[in-house]
PDB file of N, CA and C in Angstrom:
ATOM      1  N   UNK A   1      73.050  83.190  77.987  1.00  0.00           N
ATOM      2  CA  UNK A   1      73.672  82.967  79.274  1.00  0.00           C
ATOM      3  C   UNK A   1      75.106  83.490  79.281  1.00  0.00           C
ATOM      4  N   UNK A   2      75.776  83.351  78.661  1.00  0.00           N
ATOM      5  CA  UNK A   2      77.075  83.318  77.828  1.00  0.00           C
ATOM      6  C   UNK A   2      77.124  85.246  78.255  1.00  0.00           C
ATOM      7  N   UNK A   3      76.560  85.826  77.158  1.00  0.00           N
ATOM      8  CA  UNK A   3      76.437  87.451  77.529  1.00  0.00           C
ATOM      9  C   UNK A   3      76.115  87.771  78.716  1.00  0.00           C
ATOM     10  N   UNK A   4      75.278  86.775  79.470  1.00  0.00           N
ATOM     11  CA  UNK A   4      74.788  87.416  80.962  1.00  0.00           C
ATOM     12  C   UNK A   4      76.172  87.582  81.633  1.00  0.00           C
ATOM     13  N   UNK A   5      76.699  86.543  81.981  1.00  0.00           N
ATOM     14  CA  UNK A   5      78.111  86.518  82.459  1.00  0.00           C
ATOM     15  C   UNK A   5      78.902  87.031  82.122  1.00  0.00           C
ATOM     16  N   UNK A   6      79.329  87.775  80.611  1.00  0.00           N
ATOM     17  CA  UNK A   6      79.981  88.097  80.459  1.00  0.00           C
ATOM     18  C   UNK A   6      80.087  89.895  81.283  1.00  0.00           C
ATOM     19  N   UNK A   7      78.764  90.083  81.278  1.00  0.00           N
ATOM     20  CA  UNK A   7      78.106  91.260  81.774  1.00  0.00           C
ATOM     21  C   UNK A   7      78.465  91.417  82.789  1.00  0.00           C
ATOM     22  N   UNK A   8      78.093  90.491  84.078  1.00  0.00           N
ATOM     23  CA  UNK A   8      78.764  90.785  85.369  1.00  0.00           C
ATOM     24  C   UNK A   8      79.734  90.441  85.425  1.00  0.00           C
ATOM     25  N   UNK A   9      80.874  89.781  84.585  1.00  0.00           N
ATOM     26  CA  UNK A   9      82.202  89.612  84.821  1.00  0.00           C
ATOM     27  C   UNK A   9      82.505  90.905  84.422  1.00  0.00           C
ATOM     28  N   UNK A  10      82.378  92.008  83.571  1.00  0.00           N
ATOM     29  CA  UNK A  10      82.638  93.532  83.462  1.00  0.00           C
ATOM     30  C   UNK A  10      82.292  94.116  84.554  1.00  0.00           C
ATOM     31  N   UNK A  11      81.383  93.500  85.224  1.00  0.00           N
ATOM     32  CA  UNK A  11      80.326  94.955  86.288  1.00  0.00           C
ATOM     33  C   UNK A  11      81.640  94.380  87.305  1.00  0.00           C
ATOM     34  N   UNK A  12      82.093  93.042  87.608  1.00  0.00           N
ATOM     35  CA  UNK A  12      82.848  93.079  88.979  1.00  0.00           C
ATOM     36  C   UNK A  12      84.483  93.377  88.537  1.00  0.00           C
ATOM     37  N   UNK A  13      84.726  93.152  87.330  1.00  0.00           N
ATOM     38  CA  UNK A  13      86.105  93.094  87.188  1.00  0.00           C
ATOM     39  C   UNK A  13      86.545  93.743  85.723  1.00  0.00           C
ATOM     40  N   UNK A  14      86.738  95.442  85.890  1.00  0.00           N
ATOM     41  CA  UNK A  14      87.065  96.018  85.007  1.00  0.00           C
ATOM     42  C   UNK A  14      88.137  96.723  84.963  1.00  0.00           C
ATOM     43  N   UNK A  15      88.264  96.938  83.966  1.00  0.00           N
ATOM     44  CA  UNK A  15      90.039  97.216  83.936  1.00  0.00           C
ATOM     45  C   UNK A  15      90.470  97.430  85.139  1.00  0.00           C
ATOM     46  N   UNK A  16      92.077  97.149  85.543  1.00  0.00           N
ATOM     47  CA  UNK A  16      92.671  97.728  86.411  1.00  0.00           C
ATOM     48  C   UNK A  16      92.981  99.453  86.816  1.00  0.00           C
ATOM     49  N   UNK A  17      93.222  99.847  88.037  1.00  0.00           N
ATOM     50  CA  UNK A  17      93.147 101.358  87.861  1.00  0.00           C
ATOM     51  C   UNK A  17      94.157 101.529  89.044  1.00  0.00           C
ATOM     52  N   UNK A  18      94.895 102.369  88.874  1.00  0.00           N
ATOM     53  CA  UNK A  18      95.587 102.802  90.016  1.00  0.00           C
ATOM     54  C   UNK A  18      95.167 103.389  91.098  1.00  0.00           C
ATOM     55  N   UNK A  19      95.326 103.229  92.214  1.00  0.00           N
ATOM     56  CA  UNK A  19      94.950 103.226  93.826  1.00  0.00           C
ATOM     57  C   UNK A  19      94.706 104.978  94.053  1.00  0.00           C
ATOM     58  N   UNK A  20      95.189 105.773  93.482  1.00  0.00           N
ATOM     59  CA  UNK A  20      95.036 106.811  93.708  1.00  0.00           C
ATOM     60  C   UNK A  20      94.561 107.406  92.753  1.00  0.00           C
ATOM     61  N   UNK A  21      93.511 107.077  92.128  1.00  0.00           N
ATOM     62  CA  UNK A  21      92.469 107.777  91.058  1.00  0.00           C
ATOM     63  C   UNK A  21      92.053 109.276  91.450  1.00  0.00           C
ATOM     64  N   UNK A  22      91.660 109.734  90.038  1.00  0.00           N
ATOM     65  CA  UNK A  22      91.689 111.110  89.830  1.00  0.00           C
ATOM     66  C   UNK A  22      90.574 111.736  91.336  1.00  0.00           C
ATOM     67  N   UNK A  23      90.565 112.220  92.069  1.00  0.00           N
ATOM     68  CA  UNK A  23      89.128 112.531  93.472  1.00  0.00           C
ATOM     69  C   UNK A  23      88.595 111.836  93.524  1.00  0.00           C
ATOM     70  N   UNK A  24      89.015 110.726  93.715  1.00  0.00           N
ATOM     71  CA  UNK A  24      88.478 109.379  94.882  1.00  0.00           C
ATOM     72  C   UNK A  24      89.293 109.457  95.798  1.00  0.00           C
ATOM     73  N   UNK A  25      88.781 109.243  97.103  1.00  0.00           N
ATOM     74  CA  UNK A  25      89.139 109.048  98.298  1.00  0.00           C
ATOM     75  C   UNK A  25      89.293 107.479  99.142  1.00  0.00           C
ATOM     76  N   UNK A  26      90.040 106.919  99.708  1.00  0.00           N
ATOM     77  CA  UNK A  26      89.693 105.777 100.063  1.00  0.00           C
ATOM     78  C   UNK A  26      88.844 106.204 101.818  1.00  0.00           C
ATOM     79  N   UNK A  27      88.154 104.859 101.671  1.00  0.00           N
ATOM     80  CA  UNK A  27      87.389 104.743 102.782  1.00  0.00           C
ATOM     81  C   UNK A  27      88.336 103.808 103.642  1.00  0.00           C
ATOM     82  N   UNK A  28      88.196 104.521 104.798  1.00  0.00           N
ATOM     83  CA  UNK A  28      88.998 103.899 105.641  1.00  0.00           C
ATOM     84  C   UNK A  28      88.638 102.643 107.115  1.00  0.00           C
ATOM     85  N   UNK A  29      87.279 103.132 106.950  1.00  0.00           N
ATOM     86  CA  UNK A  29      86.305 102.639 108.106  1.00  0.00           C
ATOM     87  C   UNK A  29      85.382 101.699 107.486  1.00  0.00           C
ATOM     88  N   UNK A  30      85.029 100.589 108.951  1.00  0.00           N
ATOM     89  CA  UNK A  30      83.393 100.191 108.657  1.00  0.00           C
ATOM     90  C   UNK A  30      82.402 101.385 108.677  1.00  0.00           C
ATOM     91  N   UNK A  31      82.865 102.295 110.035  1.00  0.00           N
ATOM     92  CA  UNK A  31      81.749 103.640 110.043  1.00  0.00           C
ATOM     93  C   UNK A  31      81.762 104.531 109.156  1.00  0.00           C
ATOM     94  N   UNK A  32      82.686 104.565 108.104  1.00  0.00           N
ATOM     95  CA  UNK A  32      83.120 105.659 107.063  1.00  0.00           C
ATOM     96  C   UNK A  32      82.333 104.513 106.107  1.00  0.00           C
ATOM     97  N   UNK A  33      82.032 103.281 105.829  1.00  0.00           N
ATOM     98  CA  UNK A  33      81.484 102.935 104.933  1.00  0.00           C
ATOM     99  C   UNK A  33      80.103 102.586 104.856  1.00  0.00           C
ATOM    100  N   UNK A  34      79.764 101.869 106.327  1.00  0.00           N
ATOM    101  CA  UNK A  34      78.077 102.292 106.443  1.00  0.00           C
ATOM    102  C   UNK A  34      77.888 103.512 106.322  1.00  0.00           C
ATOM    103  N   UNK A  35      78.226 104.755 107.095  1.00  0.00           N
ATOM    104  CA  UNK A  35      77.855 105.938 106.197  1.00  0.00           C
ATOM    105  C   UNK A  35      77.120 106.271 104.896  1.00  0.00           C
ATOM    106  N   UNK A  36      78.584 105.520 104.033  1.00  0.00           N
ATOM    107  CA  UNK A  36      77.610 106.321 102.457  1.00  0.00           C
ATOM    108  C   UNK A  36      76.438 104.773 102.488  1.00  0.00           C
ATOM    109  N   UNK A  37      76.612 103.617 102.678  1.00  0.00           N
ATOM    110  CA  UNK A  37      75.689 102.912 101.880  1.00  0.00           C
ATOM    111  C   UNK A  37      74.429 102.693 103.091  1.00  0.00           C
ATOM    112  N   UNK A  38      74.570 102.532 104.124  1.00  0.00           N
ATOM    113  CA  UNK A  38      73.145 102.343 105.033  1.00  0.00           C
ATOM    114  C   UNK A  38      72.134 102.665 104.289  1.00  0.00           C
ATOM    115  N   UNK A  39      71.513 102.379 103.983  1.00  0.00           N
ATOM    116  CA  UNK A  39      69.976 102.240 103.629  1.00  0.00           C
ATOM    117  C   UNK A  39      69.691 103.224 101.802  1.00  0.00           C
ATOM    118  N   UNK A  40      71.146 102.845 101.277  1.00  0.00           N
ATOM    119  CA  UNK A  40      71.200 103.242  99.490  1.00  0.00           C
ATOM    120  C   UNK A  40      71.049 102.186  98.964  1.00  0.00           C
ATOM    121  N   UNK A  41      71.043 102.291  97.776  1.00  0.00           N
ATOM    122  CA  UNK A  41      71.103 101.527  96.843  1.00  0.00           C
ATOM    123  C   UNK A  41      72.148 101.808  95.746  1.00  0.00           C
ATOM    124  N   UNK A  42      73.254 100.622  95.972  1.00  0.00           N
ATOM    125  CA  UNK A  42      74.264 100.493  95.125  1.00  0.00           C
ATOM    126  C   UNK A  42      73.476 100.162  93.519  1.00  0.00           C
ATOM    127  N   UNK A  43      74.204 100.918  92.294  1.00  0.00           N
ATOM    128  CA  UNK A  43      73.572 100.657  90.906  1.00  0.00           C
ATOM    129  C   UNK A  43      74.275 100.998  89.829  1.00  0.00           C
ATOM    130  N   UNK A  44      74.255 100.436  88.509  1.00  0.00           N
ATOM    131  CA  UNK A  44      75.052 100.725  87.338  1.00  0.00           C
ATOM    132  C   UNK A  44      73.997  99.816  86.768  1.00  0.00           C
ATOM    133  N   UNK A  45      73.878 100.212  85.138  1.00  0.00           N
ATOM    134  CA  UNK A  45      73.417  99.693  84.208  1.00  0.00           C
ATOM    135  C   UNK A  45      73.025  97.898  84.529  1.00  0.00           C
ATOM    136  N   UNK A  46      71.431  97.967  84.752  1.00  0.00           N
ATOM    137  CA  UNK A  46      70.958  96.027  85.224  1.00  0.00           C
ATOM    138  C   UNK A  46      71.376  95.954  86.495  1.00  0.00           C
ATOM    139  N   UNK A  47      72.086  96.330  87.317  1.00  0.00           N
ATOM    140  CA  UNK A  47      72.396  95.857  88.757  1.00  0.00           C
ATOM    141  C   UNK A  47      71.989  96.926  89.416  1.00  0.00           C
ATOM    142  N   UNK A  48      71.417  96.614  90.316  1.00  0.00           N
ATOM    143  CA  UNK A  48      70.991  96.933  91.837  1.00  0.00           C
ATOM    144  C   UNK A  48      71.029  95.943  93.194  1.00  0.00           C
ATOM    145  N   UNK A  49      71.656  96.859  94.287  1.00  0.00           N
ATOM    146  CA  UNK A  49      72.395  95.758  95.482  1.00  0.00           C
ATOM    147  C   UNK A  49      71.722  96.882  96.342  1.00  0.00           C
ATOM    148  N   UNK A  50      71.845  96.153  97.607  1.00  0.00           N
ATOM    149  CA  UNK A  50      71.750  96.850  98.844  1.00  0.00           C
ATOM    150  C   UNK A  50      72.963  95.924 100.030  1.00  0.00           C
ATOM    151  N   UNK A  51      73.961  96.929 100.813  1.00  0.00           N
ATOM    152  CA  UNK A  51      75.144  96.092 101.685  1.00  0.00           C
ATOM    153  C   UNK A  51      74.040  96.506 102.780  1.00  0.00           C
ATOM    154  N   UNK A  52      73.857  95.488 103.549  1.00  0.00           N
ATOM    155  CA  UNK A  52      73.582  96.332 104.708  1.00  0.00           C
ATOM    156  C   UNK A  52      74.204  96.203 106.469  1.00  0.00           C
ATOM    157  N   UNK A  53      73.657  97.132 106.799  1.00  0.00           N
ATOM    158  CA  UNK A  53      75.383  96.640 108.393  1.00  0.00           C
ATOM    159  C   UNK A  53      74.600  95.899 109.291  1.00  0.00           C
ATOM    160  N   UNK A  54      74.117  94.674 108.697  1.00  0.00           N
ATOM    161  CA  UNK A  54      73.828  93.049 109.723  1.00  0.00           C
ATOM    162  C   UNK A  54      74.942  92.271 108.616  1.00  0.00           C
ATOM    163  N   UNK A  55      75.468  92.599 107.495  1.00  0.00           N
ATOM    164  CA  UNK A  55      76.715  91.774 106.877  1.00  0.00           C
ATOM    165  C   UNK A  55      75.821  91.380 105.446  1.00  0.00           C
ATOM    166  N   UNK A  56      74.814  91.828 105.195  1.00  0.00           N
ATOM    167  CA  UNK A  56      74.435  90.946 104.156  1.00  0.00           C
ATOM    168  C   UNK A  56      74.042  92.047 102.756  1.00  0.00           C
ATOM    169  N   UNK A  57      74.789  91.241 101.647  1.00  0.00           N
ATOM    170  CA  UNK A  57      74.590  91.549 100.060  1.00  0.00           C
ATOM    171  C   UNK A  57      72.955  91.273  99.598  1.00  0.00           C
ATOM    172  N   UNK A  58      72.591  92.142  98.933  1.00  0.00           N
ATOM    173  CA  UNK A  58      71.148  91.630  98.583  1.00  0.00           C
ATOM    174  C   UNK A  58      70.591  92.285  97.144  1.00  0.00           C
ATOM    175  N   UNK A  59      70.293  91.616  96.222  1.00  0.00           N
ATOM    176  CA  UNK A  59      69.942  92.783  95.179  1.00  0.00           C
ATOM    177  C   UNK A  59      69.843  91.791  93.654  1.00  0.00           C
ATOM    178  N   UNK A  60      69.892  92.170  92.439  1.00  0.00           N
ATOM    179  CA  UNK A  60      69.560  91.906  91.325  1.00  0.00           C
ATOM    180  C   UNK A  60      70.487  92.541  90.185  1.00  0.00           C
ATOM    181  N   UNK A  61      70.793  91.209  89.632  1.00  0.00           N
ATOM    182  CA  UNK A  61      71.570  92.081  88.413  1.00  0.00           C
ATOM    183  C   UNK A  61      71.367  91.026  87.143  1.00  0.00           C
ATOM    184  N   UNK A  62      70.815  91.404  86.410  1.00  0.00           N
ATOM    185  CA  UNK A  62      70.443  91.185  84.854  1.00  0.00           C
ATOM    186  C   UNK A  62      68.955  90.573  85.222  1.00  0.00           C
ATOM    187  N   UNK A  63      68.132  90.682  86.255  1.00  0.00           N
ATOM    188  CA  UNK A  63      67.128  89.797  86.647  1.00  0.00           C
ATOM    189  C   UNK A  63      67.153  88.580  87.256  1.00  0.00           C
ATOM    190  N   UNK A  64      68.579  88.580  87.709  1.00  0.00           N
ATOM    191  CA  UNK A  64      69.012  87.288  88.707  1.00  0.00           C
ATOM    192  C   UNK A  64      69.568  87.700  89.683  1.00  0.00           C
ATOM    193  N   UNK A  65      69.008  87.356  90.958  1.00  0.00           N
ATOM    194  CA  UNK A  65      69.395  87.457  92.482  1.00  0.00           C
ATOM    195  C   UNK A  65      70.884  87.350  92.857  1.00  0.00           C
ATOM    196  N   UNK A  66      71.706  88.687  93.589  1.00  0.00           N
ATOM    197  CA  UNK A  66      72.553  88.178  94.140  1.00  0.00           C
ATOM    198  C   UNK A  66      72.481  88.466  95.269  1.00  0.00           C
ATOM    199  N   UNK A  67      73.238  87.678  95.976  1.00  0.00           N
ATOM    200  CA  UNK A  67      73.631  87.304  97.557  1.00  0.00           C
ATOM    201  C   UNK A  67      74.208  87.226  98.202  1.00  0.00           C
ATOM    202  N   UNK A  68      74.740  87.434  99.256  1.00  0.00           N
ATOM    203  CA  UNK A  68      76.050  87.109 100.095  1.00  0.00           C
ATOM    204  C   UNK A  68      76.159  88.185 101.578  1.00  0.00           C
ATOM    205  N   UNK A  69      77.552  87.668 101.648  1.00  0.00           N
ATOM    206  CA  UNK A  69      77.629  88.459 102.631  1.00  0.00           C
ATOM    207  C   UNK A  69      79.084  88.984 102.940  1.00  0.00           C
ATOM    208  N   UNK A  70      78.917  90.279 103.490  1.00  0.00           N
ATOM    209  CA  UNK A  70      80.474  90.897 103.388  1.00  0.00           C
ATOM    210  C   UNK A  70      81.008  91.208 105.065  1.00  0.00           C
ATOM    211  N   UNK A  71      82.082  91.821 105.066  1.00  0.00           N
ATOM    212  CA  UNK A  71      82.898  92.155 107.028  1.00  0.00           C
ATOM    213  C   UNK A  71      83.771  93.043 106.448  1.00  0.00           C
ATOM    214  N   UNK A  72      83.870  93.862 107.216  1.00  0.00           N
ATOM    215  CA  UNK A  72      85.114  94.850 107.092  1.00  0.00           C
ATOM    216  C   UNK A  72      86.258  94.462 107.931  1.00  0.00           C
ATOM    217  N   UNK A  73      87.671  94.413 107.009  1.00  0.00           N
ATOM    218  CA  UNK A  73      88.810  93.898 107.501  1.00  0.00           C
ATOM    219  C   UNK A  73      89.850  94.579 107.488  1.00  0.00           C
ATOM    220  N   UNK A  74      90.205  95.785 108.213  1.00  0.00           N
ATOM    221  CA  UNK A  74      91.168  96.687 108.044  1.00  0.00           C
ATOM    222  C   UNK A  74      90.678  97.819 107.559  1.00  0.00           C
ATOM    223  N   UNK A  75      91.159  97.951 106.452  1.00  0.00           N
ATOM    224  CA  UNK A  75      90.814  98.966 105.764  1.00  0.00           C
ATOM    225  C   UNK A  75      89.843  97.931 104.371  1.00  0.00           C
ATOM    226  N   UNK A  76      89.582  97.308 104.379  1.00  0.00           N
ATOM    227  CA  UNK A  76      89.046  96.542 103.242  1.00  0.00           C
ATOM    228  C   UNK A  76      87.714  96.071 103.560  1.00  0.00           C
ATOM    229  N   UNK A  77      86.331  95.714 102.526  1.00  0.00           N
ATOM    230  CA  UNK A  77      85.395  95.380 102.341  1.00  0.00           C
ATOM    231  C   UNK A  77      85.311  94.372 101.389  1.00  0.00           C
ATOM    232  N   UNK A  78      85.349  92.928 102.598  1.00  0.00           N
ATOM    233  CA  UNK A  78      85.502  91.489 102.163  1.00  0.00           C
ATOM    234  C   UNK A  78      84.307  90.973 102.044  1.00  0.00           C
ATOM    235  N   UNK A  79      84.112  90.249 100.958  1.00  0.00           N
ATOM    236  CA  UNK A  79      82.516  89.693 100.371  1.00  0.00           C
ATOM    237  C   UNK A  79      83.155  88.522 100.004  1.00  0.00           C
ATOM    238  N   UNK A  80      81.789  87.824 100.397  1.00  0.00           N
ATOM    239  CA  UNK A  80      81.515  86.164 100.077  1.00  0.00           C
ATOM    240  C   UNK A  80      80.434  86.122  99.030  1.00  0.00           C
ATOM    241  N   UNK A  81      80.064  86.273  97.744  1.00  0.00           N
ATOM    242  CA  UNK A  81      79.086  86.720  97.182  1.00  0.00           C
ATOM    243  C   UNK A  81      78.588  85.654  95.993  1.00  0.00           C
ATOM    244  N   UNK A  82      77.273  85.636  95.485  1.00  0.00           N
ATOM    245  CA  UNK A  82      76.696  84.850  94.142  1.00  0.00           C
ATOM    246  C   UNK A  82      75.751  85.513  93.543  1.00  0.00           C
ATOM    247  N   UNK A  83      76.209  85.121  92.400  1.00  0.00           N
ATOM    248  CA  UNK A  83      75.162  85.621  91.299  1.00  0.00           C
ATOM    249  C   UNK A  83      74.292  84.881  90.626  1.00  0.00           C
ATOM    250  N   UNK A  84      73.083  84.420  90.888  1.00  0.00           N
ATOM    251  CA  UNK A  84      72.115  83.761  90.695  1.00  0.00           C
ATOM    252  C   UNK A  84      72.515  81.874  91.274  1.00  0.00           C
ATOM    253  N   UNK A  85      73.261  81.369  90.634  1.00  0.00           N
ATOM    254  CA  UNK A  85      73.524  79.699  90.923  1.00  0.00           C
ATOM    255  C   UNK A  85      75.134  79.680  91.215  1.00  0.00           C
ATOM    256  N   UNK A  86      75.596  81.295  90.444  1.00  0.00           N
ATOM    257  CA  UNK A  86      77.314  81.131  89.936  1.00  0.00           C
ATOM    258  C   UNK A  86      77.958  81.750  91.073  1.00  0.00           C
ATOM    259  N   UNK A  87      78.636  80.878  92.100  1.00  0.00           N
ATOM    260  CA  UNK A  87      79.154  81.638  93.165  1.00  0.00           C
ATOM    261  C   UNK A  87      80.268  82.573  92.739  1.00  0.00           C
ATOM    262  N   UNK A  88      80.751  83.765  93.201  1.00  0.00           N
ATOM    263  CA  UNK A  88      81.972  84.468  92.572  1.00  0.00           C
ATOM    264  C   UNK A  88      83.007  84.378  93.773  1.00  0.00           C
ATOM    265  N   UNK A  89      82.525  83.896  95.046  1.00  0.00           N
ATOM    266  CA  UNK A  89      83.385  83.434  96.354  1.00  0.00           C
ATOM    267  C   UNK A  89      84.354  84.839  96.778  1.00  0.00           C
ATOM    268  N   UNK A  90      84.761  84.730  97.612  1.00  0.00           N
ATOM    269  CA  UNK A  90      85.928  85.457  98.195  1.00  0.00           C
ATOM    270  C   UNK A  90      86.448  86.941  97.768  1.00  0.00           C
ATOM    271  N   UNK A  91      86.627  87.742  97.966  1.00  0.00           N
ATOM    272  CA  UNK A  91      87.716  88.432  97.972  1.00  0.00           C
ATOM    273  C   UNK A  91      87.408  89.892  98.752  1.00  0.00           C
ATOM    274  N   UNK A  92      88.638  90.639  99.261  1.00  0.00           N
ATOM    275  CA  UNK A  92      88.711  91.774  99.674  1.00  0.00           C
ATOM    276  C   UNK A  92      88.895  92.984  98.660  1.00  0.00           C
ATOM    277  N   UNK A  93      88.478  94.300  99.369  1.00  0.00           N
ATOM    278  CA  UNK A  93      88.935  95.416  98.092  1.00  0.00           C
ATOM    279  C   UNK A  93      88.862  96.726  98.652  1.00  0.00           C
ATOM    280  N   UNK A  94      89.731  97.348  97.835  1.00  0.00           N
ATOM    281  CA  UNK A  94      89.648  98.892  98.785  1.00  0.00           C
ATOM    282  C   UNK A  94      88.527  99.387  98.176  1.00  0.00           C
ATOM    283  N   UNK A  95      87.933 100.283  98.864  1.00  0.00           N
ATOM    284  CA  UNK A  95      87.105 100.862  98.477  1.00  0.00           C
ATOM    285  C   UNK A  95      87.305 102.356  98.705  1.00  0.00           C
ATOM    286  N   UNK A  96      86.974 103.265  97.634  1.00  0.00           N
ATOM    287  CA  UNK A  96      86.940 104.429  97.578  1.00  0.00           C
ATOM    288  C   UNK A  96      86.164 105.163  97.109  1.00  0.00           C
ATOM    289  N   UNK A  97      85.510 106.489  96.864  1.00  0.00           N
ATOM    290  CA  UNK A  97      84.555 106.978  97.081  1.00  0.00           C
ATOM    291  C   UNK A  97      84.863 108.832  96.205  1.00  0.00           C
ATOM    292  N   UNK A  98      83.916 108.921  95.276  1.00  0.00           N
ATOM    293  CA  UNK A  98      84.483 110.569  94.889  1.00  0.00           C
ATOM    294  C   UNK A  98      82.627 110.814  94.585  1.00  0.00           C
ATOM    295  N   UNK A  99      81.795 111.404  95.142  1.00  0.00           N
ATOM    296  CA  UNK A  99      80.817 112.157  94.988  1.00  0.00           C
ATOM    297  C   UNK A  99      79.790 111.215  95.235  1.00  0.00           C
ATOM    298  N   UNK A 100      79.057 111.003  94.114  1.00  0.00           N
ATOM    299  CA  UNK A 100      78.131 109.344  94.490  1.00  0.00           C
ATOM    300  C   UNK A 100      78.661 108.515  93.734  1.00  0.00           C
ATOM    301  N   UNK A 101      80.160 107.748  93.617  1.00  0.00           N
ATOM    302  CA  UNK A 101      80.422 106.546  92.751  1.00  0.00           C
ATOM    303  C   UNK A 101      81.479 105.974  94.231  1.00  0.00           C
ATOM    304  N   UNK A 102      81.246 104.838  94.140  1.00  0.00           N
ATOM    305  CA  UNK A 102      81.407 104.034  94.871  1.00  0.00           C
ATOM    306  C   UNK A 102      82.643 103.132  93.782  1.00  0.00           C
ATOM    307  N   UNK A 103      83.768 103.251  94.079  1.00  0.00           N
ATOM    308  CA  UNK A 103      85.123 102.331  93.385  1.00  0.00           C
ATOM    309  C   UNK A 103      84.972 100.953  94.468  1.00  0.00           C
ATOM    310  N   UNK A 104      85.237  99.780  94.104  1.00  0.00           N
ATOM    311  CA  UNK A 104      85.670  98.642  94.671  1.00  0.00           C
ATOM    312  C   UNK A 104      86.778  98.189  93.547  1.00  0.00           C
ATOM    313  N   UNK A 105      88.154  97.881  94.511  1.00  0.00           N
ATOM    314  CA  UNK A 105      89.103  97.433  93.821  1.00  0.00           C
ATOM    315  C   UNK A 105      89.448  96.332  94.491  1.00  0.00           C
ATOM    316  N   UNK A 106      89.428  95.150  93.631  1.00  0.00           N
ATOM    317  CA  UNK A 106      89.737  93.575  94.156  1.00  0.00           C
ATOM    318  C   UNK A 106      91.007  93.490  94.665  1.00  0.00           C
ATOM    319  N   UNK A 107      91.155  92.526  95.591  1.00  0.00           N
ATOM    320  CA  UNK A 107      92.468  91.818  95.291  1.00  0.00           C
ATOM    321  C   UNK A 107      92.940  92.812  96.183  1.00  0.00           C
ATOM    322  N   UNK A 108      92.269  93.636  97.582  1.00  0.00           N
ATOM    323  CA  UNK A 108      92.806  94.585  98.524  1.00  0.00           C
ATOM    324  C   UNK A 108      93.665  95.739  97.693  1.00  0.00           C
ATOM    325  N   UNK A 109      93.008  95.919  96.904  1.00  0.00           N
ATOM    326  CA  UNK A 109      93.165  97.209  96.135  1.00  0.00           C
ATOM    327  C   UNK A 109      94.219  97.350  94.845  1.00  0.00           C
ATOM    328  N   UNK A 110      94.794  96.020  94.618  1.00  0.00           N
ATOM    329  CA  UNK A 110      95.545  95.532  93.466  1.00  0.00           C
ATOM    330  C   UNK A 110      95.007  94.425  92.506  1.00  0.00           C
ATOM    331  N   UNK A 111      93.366  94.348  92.760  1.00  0.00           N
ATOM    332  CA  UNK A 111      92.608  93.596  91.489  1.00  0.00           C
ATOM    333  C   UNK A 111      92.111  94.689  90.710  1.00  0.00           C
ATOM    334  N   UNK A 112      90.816  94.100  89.675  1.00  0.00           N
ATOM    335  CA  UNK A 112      89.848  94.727  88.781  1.00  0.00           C
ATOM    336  C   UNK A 112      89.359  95.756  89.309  1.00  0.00           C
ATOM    337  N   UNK A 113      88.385  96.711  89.307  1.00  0.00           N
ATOM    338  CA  UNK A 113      87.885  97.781  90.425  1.00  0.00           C
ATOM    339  C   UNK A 113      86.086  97.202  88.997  1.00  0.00           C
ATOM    340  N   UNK A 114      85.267  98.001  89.670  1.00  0.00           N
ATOM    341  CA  UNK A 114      84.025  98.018  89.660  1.00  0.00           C
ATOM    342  C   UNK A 114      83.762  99.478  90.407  1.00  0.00           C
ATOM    343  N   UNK A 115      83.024 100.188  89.498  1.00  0.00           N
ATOM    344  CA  UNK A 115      82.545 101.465  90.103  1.00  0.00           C
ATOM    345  C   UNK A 115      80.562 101.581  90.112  1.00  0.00           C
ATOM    346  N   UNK A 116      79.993 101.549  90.939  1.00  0.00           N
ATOM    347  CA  UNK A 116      78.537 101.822  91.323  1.00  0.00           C
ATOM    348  C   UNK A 116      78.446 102.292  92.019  1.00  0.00           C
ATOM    349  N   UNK A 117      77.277 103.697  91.469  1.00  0.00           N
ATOM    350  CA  UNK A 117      76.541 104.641  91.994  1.00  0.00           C
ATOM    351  C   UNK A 117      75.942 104.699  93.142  1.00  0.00           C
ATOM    352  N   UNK A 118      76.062 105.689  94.332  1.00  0.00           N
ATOM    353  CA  UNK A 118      75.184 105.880  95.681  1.00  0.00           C
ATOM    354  C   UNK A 118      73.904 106.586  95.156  1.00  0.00           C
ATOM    355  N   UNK A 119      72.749 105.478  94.923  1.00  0.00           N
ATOM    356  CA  UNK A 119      71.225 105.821  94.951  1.00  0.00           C
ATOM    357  C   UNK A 119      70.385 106.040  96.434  1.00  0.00           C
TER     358      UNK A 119
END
């Protein structure tokens, strides 16, 4: 259990990175961000998600359900989200974008970042 968590505490919150990474672009829109994900599948090693634009998180990571639901707030993509029983609650993040990798950076773009693939 112990490793499971430790797992998605890497997948959501990995090192810090500066806002202007090497060709990533930030997304600036809800319509610039349904774009890339409408009907993909977000993925990295054990996780697979789907966002979709009725607000809702949906998908699997280590073989346990996560859930939630997100809103676009400015320039940011705010999630209410859980991972199997373990809520991870709250937060906003910029999101940016260089080919098919998808950056989320917590904390409105001054937390952890998490990068997954546009399938």
């Amino acid at each position: 259990m112990a490793r499971i968590l430790l797992a998605v505490a890497a997948l959501i919150a990995l090192a810090a990175t500066p806002l202007r990474a090497e060709g990533f672009h930030t997304i600036e829109s809800r319509s610039g961000f349904l774009g890339l994900v409408d009907g993909r599948s977000l993925t990295r090693t054990g996780v697979s998600l789907a966002v979709t634009p009725g607000g809702e998180i949906i998908g699997q990571a280590f073989g346990r359900p996560i859930t939630g639901a997100w809103r676009w707030d400015g320039r940011y993509f705010c999630r209410d989200m859980s991972f199997g029983t373990r809520k991870l609650g709250q937060n906003c993040h910029l999101v940016q974008v260089r080919g098919r990798v998808l950056r989320f950076i917590g904390d409105r773009g001054a937390g952890d970042r998490a990068d997954l693939r546009l399938d």
